[in-house]
N, C-alpha and C. Protein backbone atom coordinates (compact mmCIF):
# COMPACT_ATOMS: atom_id res chain seq x y z
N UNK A 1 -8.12 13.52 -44.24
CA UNK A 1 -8.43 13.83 -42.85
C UNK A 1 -8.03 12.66 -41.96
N UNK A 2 -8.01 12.89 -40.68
CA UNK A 2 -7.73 12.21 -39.69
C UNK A 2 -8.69 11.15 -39.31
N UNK A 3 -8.45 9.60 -39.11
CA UNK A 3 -9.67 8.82 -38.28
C UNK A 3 -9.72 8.71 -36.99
N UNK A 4 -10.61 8.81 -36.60
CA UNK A 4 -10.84 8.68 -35.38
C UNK A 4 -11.72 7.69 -34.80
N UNK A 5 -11.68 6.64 -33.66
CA UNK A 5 -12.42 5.68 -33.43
C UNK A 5 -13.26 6.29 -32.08
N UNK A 6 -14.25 5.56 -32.67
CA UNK A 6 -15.32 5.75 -31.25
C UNK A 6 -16.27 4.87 -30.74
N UNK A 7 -16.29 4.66 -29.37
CA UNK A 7 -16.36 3.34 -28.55
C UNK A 7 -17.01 4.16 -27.72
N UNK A 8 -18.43 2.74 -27.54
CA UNK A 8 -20.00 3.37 -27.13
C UNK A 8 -19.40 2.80 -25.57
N UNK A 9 -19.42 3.62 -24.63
CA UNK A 9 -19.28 3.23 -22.66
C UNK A 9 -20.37 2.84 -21.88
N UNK A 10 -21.57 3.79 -22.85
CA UNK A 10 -22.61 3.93 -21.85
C UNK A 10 -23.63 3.32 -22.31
N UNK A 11 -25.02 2.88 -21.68
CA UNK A 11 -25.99 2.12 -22.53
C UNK A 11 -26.67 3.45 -22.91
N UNK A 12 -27.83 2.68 -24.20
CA UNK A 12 -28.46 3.85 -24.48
C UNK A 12 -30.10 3.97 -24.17
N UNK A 13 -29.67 2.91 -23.19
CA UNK A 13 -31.50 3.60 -22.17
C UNK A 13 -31.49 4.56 -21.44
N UNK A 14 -32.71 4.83 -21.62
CA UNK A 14 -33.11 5.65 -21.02
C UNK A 14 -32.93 7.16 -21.63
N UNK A 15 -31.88 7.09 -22.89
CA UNK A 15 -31.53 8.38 -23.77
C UNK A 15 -32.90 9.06 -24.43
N UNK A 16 -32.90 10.55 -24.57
CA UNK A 16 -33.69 10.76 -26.04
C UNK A 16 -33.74 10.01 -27.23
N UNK A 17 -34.79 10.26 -27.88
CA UNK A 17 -34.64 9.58 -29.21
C UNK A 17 -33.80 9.75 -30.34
N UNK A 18 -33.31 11.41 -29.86
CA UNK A 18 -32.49 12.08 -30.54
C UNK A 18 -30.93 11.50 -30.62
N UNK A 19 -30.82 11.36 -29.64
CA UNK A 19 -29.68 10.20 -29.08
C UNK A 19 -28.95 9.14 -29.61
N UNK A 20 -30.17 8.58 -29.75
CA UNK A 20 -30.40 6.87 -30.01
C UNK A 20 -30.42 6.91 -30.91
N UNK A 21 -31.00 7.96 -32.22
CA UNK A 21 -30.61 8.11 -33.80
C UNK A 21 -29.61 8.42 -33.93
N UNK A 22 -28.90 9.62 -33.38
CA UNK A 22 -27.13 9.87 -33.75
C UNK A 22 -26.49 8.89 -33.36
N UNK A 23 -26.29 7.52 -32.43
CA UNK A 23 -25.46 6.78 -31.93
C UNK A 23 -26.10 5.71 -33.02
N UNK A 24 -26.87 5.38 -33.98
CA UNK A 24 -27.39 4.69 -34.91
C UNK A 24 -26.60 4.97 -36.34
N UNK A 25 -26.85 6.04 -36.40
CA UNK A 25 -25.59 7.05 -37.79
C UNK A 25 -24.36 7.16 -37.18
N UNK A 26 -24.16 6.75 -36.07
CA UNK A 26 -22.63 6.47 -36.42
C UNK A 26 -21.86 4.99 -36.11
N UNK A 27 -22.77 4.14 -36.12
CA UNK A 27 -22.95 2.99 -36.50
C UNK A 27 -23.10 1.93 -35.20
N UNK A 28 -23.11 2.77 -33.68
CA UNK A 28 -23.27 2.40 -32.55
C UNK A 28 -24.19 1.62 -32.35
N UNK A 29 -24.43 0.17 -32.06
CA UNK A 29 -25.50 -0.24 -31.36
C UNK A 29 -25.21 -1.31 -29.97
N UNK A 30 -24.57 -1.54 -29.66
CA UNK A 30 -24.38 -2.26 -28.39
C UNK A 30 -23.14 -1.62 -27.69
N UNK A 31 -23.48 -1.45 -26.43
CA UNK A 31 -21.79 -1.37 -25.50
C UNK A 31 -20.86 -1.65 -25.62
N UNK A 32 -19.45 -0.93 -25.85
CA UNK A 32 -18.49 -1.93 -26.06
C UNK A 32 -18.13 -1.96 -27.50
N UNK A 33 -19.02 -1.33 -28.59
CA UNK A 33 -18.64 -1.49 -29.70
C UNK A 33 -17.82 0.04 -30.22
N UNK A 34 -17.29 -0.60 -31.18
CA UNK A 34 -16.05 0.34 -31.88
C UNK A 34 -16.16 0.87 -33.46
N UNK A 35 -16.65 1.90 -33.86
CA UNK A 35 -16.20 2.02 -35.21
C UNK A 35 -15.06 3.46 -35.35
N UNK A 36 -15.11 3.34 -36.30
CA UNK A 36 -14.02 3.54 -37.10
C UNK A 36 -14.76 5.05 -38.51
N UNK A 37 -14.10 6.50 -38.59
CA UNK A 37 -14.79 7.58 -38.97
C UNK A 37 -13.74 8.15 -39.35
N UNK A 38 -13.57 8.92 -40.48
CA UNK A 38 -13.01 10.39 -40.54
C UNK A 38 -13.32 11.44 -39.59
N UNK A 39 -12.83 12.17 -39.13
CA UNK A 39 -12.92 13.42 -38.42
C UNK A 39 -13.06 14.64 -38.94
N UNK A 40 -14.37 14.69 -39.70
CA UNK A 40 -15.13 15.49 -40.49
C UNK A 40 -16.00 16.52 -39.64
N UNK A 41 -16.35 17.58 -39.62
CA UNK A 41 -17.23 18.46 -38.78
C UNK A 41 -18.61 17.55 -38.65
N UNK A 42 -19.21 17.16 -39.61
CA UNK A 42 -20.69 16.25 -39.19
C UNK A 42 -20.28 15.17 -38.13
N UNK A 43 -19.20 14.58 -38.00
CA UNK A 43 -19.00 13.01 -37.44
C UNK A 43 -18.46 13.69 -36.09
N UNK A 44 -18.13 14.68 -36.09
CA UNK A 44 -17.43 15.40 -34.38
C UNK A 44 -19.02 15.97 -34.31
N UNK A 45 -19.60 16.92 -34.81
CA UNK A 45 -21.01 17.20 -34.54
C UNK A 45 -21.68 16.25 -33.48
N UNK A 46 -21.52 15.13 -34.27
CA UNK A 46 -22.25 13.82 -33.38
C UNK A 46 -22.03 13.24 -32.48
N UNK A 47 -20.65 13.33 -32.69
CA UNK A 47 -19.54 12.91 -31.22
C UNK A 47 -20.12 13.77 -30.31
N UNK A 48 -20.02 15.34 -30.32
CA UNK A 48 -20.54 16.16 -29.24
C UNK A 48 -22.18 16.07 -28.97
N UNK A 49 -22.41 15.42 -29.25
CA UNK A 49 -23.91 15.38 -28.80
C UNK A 49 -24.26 14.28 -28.21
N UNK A 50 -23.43 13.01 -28.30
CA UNK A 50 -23.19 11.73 -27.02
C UNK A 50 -21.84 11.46 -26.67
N UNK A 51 -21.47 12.66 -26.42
CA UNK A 51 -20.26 12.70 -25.76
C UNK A 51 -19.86 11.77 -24.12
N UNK A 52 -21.07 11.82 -23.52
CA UNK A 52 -21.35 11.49 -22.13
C UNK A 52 -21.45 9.69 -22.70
N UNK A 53 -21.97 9.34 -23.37
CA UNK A 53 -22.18 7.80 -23.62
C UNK A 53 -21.00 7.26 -24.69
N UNK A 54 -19.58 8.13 -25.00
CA UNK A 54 -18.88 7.66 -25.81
C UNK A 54 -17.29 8.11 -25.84
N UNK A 55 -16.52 7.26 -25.80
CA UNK A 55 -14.96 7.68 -26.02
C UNK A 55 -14.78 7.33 -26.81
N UNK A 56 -13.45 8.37 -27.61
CA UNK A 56 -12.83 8.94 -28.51
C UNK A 56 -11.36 8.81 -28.82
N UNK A 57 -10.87 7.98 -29.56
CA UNK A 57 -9.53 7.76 -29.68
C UNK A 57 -9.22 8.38 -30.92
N UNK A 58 -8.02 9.14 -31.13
CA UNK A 58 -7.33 9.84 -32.58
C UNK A 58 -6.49 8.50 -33.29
């Protein structure tokens, strides 16, 4: 499969908790940071659910 990187834009105050655990599993914790994923249905799952606090490079 394809990797895809994803880089946190937005802070995560003020988010649900729900939020703040998916941007935790995908290894997000400060602004500005970058990891690195396969592009698996669970890891886009998650992408779409802090989509607003995160960009997406192929």
């Amino acid at each position: 499969m394809a990797t895809i990187k994803i880089k946190q834009v937005k802070s995560r105050i003020n988010c649900p908790k729900a939020q703040k655990r998916t941007l935790d599993a995908l290894g997000l914790r400060k602004t500005g940071r970058v990891v690195e994923h396969e592009a698996n249905p669970a890891i886009l799952g998650m992408v779409e659910k802090v989509k607003h606090l995160v960009t997406v490079e192929l």
